[in-house]
Protein backbone atom coordinates (compact mmCIF):
# COMPACT_ATOMS: atom_id res chain seq x y z
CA UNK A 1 127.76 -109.66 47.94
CA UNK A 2 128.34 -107.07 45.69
CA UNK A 3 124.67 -104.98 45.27
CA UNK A 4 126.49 -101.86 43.61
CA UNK A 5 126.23 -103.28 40.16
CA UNK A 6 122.79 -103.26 39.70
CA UNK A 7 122.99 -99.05 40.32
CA UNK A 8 125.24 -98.86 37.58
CA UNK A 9 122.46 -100.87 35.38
CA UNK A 10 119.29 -99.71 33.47
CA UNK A 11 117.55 -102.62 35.92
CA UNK A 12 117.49 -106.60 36.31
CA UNK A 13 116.51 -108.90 33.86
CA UNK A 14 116.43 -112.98 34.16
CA UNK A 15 115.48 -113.71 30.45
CA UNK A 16 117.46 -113.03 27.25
CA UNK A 17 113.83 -112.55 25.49
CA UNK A 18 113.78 -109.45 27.31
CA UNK A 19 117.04 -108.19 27.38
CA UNK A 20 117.09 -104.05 27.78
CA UNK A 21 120.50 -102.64 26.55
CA UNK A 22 122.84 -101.88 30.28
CA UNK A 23 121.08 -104.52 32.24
CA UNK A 24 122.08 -106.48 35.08
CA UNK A 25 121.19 -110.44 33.97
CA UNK A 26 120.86 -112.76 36.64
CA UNK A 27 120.90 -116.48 35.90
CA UNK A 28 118.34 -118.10 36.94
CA UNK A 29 118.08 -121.94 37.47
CA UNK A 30 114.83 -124.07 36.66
CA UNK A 31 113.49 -127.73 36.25
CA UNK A 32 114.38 -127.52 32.31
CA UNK A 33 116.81 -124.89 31.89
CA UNK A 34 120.03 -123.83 32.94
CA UNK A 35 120.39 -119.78 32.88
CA UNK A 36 124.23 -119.92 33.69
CA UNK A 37 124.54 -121.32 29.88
CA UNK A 38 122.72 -117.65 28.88
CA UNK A 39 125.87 -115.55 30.08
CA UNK A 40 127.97 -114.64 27.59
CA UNK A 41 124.93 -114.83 25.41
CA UNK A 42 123.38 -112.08 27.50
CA UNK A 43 126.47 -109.94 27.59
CA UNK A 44 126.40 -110.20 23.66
CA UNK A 45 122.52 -108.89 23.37
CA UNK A 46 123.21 -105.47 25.43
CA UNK A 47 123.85 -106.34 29.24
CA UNK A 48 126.14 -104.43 31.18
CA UNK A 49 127.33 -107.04 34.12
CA UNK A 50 126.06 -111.09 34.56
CA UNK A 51 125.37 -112.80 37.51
CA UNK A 52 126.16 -116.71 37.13
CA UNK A 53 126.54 -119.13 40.32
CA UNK A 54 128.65 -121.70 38.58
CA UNK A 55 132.26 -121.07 38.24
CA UNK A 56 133.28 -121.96 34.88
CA UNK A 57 130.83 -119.10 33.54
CA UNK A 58 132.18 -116.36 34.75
CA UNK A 59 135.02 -114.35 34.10
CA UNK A 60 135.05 -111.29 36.87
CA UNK A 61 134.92 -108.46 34.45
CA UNK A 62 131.74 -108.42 33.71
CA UNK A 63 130.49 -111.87 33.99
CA UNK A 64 130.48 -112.16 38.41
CA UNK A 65 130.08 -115.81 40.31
CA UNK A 66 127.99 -115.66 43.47
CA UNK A 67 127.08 -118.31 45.47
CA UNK A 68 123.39 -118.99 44.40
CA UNK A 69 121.66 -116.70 41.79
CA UNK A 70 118.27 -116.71 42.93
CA UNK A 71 119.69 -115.81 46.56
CA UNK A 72 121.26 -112.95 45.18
CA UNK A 73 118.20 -111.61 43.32
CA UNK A 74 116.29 -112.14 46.77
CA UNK A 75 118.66 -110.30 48.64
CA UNK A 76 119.54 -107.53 46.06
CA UNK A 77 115.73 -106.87 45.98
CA UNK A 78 115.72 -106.41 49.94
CA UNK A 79 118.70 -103.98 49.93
CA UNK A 80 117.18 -102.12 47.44
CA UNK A 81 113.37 -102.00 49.19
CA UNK A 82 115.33 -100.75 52.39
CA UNK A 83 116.49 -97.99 50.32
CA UNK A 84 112.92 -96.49 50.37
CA UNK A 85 110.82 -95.38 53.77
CA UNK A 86 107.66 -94.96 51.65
CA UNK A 87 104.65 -97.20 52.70
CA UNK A 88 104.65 -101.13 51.09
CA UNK A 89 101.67 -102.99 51.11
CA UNK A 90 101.62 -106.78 51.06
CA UNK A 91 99.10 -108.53 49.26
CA UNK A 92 97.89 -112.51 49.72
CA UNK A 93 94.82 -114.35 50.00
CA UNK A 94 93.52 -117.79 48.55
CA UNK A 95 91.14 -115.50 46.00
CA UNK A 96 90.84 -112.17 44.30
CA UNK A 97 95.23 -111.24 45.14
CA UNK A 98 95.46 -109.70 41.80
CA UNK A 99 92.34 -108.39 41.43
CA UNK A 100 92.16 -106.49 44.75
CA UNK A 101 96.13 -105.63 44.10
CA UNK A 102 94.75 -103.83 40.79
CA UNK A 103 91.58 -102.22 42.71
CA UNK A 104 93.74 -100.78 45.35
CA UNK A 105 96.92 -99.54 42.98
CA UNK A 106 93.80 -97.81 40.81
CA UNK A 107 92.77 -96.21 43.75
CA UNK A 108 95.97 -95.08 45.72
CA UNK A 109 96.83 -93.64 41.88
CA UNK A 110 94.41 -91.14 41.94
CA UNK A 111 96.34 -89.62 44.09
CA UNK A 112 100.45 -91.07 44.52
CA UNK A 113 102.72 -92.47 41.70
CA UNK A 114 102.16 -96.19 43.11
CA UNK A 115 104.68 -98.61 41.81
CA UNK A 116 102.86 -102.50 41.93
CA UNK A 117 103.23 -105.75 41.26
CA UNK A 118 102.76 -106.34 37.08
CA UNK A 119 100.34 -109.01 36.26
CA UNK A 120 100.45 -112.21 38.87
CA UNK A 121 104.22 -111.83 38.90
CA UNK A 122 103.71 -112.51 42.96
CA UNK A 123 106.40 -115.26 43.58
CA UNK A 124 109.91 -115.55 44.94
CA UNK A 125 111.11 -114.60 41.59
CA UNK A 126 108.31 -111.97 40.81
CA UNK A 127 108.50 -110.41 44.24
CA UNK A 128 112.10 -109.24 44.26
CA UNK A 129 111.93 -108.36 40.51
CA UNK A 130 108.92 -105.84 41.51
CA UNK A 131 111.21 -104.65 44.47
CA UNK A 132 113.82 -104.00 42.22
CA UNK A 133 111.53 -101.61 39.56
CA UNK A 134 111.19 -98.91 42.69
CA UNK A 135 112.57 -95.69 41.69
CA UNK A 136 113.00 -92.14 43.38
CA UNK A 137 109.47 -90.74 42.06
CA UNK A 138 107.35 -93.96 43.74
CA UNK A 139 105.03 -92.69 46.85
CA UNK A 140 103.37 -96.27 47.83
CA UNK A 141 104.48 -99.56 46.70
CA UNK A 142 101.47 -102.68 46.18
CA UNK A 143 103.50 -106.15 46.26
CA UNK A 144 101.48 -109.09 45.48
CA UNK A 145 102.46 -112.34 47.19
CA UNK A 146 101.43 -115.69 46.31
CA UNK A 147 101.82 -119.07 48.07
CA UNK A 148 101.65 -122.62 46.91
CA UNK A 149 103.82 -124.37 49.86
CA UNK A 150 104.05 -123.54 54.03
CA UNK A 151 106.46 -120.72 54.74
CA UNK A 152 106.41 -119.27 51.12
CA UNK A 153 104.86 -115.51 52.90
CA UNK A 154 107.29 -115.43 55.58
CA UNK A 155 109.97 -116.15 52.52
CA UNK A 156 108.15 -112.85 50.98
CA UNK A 157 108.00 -110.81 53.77
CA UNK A 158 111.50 -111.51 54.12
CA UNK A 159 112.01 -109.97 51.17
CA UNK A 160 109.21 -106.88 50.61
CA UNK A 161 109.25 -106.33 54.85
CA UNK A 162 105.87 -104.88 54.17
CA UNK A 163 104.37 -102.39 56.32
CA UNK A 164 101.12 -102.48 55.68
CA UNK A 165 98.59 -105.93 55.06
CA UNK A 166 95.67 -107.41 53.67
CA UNK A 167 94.68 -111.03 53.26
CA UNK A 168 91.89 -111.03 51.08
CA UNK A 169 90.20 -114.05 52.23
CA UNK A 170 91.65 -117.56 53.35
CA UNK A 171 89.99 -120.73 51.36
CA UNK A 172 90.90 -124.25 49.88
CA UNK A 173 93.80 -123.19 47.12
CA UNK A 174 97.28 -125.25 46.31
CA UNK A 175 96.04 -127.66 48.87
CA UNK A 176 98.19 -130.74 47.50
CA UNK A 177 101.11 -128.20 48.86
CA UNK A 178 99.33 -127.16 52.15
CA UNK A 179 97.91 -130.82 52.60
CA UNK A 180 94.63 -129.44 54.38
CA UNK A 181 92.90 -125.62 54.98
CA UNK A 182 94.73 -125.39 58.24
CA UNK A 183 98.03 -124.99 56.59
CA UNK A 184 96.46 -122.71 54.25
CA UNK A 185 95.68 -120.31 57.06
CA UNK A 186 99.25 -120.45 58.93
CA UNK A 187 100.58 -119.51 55.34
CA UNK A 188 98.79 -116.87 54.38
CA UNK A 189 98.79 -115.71 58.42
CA UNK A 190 102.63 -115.00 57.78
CA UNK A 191 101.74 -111.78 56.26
CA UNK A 192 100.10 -111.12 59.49
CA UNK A 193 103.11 -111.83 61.63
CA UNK A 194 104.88 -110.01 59.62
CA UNK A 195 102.94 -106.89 60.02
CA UNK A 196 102.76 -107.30 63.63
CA UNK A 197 106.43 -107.36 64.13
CA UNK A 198 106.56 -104.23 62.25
CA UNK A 199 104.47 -102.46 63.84
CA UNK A 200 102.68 -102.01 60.49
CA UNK A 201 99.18 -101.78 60.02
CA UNK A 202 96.42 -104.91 58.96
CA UNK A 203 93.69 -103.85 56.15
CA UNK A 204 91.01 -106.62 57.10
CA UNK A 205 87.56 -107.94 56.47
CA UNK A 206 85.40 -107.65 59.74
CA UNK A 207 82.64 -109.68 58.47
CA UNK A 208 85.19 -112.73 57.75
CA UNK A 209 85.37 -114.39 61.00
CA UNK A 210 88.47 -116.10 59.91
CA UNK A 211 90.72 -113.37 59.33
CA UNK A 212 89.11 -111.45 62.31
CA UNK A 213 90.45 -114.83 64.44
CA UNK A 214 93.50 -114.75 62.91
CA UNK A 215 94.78 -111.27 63.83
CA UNK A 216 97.73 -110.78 65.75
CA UNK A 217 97.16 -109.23 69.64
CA UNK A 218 97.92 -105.62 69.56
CA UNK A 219 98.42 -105.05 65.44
CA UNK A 220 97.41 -102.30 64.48
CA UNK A 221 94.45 -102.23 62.29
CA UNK A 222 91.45 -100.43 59.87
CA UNK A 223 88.37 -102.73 58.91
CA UNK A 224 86.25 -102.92 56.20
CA UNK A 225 82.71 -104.76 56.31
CA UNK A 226 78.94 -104.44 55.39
CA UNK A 227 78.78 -103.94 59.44
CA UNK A 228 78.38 -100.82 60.74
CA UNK A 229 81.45 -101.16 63.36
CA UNK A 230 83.47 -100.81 60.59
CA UNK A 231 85.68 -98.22 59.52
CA UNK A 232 84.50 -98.07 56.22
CA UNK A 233 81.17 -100.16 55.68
CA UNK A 234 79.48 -101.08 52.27
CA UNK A 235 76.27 -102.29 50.70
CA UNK A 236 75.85 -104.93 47.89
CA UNK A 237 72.91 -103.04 46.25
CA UNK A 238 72.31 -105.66 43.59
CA UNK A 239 74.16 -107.76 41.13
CA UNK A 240 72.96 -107.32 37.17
CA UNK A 241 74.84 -108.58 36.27
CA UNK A 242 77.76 -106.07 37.52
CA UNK A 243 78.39 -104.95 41.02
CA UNK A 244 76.18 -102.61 42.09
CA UNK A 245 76.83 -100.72 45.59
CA UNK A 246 77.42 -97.51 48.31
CA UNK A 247 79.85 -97.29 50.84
CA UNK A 248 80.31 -94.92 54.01
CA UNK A 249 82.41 -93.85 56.70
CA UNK A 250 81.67 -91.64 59.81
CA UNK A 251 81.57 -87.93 57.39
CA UNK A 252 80.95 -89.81 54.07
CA UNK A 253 78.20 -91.46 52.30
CA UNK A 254 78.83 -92.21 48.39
CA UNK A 255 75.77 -92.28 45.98
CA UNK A 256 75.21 -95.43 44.15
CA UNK A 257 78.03 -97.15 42.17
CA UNK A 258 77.80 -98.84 39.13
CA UNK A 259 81.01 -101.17 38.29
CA UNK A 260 82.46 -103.06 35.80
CA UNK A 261 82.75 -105.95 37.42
CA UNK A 262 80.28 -109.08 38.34
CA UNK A 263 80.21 -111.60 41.64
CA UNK A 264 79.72 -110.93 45.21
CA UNK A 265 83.33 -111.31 45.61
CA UNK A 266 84.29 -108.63 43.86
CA UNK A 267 82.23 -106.20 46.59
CA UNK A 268 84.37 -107.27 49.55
CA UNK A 269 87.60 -106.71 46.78
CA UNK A 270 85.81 -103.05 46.04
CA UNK A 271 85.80 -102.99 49.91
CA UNK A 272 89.46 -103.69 50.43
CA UNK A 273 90.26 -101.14 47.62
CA UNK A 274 88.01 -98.31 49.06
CA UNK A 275 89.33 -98.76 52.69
CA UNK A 276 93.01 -98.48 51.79
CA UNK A 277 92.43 -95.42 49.90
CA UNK A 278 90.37 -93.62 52.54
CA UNK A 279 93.45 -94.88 55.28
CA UNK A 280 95.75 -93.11 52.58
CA UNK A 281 93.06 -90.40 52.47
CA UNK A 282 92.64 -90.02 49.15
CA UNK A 283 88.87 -88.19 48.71
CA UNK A 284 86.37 -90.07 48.49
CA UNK A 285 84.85 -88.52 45.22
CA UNK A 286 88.60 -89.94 43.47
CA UNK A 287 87.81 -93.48 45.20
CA UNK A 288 84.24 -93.75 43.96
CA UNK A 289 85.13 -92.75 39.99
CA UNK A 290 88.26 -95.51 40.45
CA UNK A 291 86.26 -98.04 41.28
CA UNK A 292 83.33 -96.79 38.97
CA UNK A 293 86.01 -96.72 35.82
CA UNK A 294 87.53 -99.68 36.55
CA UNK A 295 87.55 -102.54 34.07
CA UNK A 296 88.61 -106.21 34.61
CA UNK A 297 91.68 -107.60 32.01
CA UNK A 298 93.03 -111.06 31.57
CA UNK A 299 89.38 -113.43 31.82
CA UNK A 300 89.08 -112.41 35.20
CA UNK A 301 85.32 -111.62 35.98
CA UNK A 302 84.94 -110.01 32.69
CA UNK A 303 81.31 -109.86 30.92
CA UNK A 304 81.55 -110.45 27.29
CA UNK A 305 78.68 -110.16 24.87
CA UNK A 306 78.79 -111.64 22.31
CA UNK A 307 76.10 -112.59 19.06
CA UNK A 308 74.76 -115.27 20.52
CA UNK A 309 75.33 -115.21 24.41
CA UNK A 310 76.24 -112.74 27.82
CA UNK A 311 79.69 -114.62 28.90
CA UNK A 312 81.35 -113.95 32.09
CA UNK A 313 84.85 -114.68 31.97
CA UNK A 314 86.11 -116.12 35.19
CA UNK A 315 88.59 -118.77 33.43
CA UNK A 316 91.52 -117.63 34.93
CA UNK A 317 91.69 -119.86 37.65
CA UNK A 318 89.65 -122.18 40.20
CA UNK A 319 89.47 -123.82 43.44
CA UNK A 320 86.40 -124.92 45.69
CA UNK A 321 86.20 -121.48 47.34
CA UNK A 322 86.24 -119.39 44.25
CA UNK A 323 83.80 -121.73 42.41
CA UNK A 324 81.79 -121.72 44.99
CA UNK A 325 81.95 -118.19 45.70
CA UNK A 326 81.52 -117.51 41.57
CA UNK A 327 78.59 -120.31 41.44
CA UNK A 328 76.51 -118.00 43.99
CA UNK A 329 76.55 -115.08 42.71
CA UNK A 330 75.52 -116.45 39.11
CA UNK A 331 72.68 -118.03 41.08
CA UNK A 332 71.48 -114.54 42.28
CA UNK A 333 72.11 -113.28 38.76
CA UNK A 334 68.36 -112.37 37.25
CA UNK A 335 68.45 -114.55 33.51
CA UNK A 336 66.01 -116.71 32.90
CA UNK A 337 68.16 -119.11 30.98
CA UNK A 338 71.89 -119.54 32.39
CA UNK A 339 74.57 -122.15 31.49
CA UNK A 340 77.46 -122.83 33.81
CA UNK A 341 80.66 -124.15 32.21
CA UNK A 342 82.79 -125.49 34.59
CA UNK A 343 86.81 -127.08 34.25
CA UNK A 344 88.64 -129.20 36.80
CA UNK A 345 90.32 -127.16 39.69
CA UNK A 346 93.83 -128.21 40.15
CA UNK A 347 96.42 -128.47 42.89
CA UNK A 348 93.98 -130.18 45.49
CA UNK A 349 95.65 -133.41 46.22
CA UNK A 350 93.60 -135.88 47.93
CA UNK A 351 91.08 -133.32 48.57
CA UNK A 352 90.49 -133.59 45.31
CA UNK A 353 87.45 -135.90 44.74
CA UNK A 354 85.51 -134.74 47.51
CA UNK A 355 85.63 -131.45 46.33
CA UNK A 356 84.34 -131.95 42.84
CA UNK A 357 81.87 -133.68 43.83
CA UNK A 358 80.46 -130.70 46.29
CA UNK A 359 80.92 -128.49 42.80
CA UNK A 360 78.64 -130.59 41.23
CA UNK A 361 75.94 -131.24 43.91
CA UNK A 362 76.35 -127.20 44.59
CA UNK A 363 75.63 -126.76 41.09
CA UNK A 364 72.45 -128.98 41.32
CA UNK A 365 70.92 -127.67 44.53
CA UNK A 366 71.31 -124.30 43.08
CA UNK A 367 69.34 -125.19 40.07
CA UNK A 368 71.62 -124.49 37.10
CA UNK A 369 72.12 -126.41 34.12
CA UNK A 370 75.67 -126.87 34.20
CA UNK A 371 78.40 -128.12 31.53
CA UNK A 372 81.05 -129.99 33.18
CA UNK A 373 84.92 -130.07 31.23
CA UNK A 374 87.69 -132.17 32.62
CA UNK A 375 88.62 -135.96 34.35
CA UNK A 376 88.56 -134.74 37.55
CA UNK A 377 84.68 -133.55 37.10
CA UNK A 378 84.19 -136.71 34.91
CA UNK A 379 85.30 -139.33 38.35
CA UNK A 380 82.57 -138.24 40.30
CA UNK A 381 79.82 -137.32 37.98
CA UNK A 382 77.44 -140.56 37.48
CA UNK A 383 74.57 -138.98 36.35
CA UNK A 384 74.14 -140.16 32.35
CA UNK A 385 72.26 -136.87 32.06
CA UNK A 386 74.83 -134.56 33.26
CA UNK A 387 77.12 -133.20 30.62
CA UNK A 388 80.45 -134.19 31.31
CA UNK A 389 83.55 -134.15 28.13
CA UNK A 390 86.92 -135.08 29.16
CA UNK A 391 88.69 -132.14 27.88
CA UNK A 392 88.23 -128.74 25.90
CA UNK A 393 88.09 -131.07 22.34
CA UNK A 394 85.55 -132.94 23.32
CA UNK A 395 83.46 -130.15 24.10
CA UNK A 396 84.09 -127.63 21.41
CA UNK A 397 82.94 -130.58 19.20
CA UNK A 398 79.71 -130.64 21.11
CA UNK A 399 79.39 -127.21 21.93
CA UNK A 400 79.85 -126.83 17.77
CA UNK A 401 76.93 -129.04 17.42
CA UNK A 402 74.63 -127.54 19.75
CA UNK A 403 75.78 -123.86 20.40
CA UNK A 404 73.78 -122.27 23.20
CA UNK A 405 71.45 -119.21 21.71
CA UNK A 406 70.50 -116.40 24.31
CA UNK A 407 71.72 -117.46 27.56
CA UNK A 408 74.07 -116.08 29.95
CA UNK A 409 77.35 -118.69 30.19
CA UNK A 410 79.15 -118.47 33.11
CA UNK A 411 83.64 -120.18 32.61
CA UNK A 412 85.30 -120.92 35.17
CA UNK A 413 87.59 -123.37 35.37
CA UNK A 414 91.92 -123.72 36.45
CA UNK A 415 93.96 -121.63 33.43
CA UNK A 416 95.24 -125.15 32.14
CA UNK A 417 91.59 -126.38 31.20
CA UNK A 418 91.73 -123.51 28.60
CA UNK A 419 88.19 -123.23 28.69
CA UNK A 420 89.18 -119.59 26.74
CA UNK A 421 89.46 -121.63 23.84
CA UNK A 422 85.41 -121.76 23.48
CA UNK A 423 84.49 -118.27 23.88
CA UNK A 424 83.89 -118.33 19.68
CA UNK A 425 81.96 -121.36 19.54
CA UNK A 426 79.65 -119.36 22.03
């Protein structure tokens, strides 16, 4: 295949609704669309060369027919990451991926020009298309890497060859594509392997027997933990309703920081961040003020107040670990009156039922009144005095009714409830 092209580009693009004049355009192929049909279309709106994979598109002066388009984004992305010796650190977990990849590219920027992975862009599309932004004036590069199906990391790793790691955590996510948690773990353990074979280094969470299990024999690695055998060790000081906490090494003890961000989960993803900066040594002063500064985007553990109500904004997405995980903390949250609003979690397959009900009796033995939005909630809740609705509709009309006054509302639900869409009813 012929990589030169893309150096004579201004970069790759794979849709014409972002078209930058002297790009490279390679056509994509999805469920519903057809990118090969975009060629001479793209040409016409500023690209410099096409990529098609269907012969009667292309006409080898500056429209180019490879074999499969997607394989020769993957692979253009590869020859161009081998291009650069500087350290790339693969992301992937069940929970907190794109927070932790933001933590950690904050930190690592106070003191390199770190090029990372934009928004959740952290598939097999995303991936090389982050590989392929790397320039001459990048020092450390953060790839996010998702999964949704067995063998998607190794497919990844293929691609980024990271050398350097970190599974945030391993829990019950996409398991209609894993079938059960087991295949979950040999996924995300990919990254691992990868690592190992490497000779790369592992950023891990000692006080997650999972991951500590699940490390290669004779990887290298640097741990993070609220244990002192750590390399860098931290303290949850107190939750109120934002992260409050200190961390140390063997010459460093920080003074109390107060974040911007809410949930016990977000401490170990603080953790991760503050570890891979002090293995990068940036100073510690420059790690605390990151993660002090920080603030969460995109409805991702963000506190809102608003006239009426304290909302935290966790409505990004769900599955049993991350509710439970979020459910927790807004337990040990001091409010005396609290309101959870909770949406069906998707992608669980036939692991589905069981685990809404466990959301609901968690949400009971915890003692919070909670507010219940979707039909996968709605098959296992019995209780004529729980509130259930069927969808968002049905509860913005009740929620319009009887708006909560003075409470603290906790949303969390999968991105396709669009519990978003009450935030001004509350």
């Amino acid at each position: 295949m012929d990589f030169e092209l893309f150096y004579e580009t201004s970069g790759v693009c794979t849709d014409t609704r972002k078209i930058t004049p002297n790009c490279l355009f390679i056509c994509l192929k999805g469920d519903n669309f057809n990118g090969n049909t975009f060629a001479a279309q793209a040409i016409e709106m500023g690209a410099r060369y096409v990529i098609v994979d269907e012969a009667g598109y292309a006409n080898q002066t500056n429209i180019f027919q490879v074999a499969d388009a997607l394989s020769y984004l993957q692979q253009l992305a590869n020859h161009h990451r081998r291009k650069f010796s500087i350290p790339v650190i693969g992301i992937t977990g069940s929970n907190g991926k794109t927070t932790s990849k933001e933590l950690i590219s904050t930190v690592l920027s106070e003191k390199y020009n770190v090029h990372f992975t934009a928004g959740n862009l952290n598939n097999h599309i995303g991936v090389p298309l982050t590989l392929l932004g790397l320039n001459s004036t990048h020092e450390i590069a953060v790839i996010e890497m998702g999964a949704n199906k067995f063998g998607d990391i190794a497919e990844l790793c293929a691609i980024a060859e990271p050398t350097h790691g970190i599974i945030t955590n391993i829990g019950k996510a996409h398991l209609e594509g894993f079938l059960n948690f087991e295949g979950v773990l040999k996924t995300k353990r990919e990254l691992y392997e990868s690592i190992a074979q490497h000779q790369g280094t592992i950023f891990f969470n000692a006080d997650d027997e999972i991951l500590c299990d699940a490390l290669p024999a004779g990887v290298s690695t640097f741990s993070y933990a609220t244990t002192s055998n750590a390399a860098v060790t931290g303290h949850l000081l107190a939750l109120n309703p934002f992260v409050s906490m200190t961390w140390q090494t063997e010459i460093y003890s920080s003074e109390t920081i107060q974040t911007q961000m809410i949930g016990k989960y977000n401490f170990y993803n603080f953790l991760a961040a503050i570890a891979i900066g002090t293995f990068f040594d940036v100073s510690p002063e420059a790690i605390s003020k990151a993660i002090a500064d920080y603030t969460p985007v995109n409805n991702r553990s963000q506190v809102r107040k608003t006239d009426r109500n304290t909302l935290i904004m966790d409505a990004y997405n769900a599955n049993p670990t991350s509710m439970k995980s979020a459910l927790e903390s807004f337990a040990f949250i001091e409010n005396e009156a609290k309101l959870a609003i909770l949406g069906d979690m998707f992608e669980l397959g036939t692991e589905s039922e069981a685990e809404h009900a466990k959301i609901v009796e968690l949400v009971a033995t915890l003692g919070i009144q909670g507010l219940f939005v979707g039909t996968r909630f709605g098959a296992v809740i019995s209780d004529a005095a729980t509130l259930h609705f069927a969808d968002k509709e049905a509860a913005v009309k009740y929620l319009t009714v009887n708006p909560p006054v003075g409470q603290l509302i906790l949303l969390k639900g999968s991105r396709g409830i669009g519990l978003e869409s009450l935030i001004d009813l509350l």
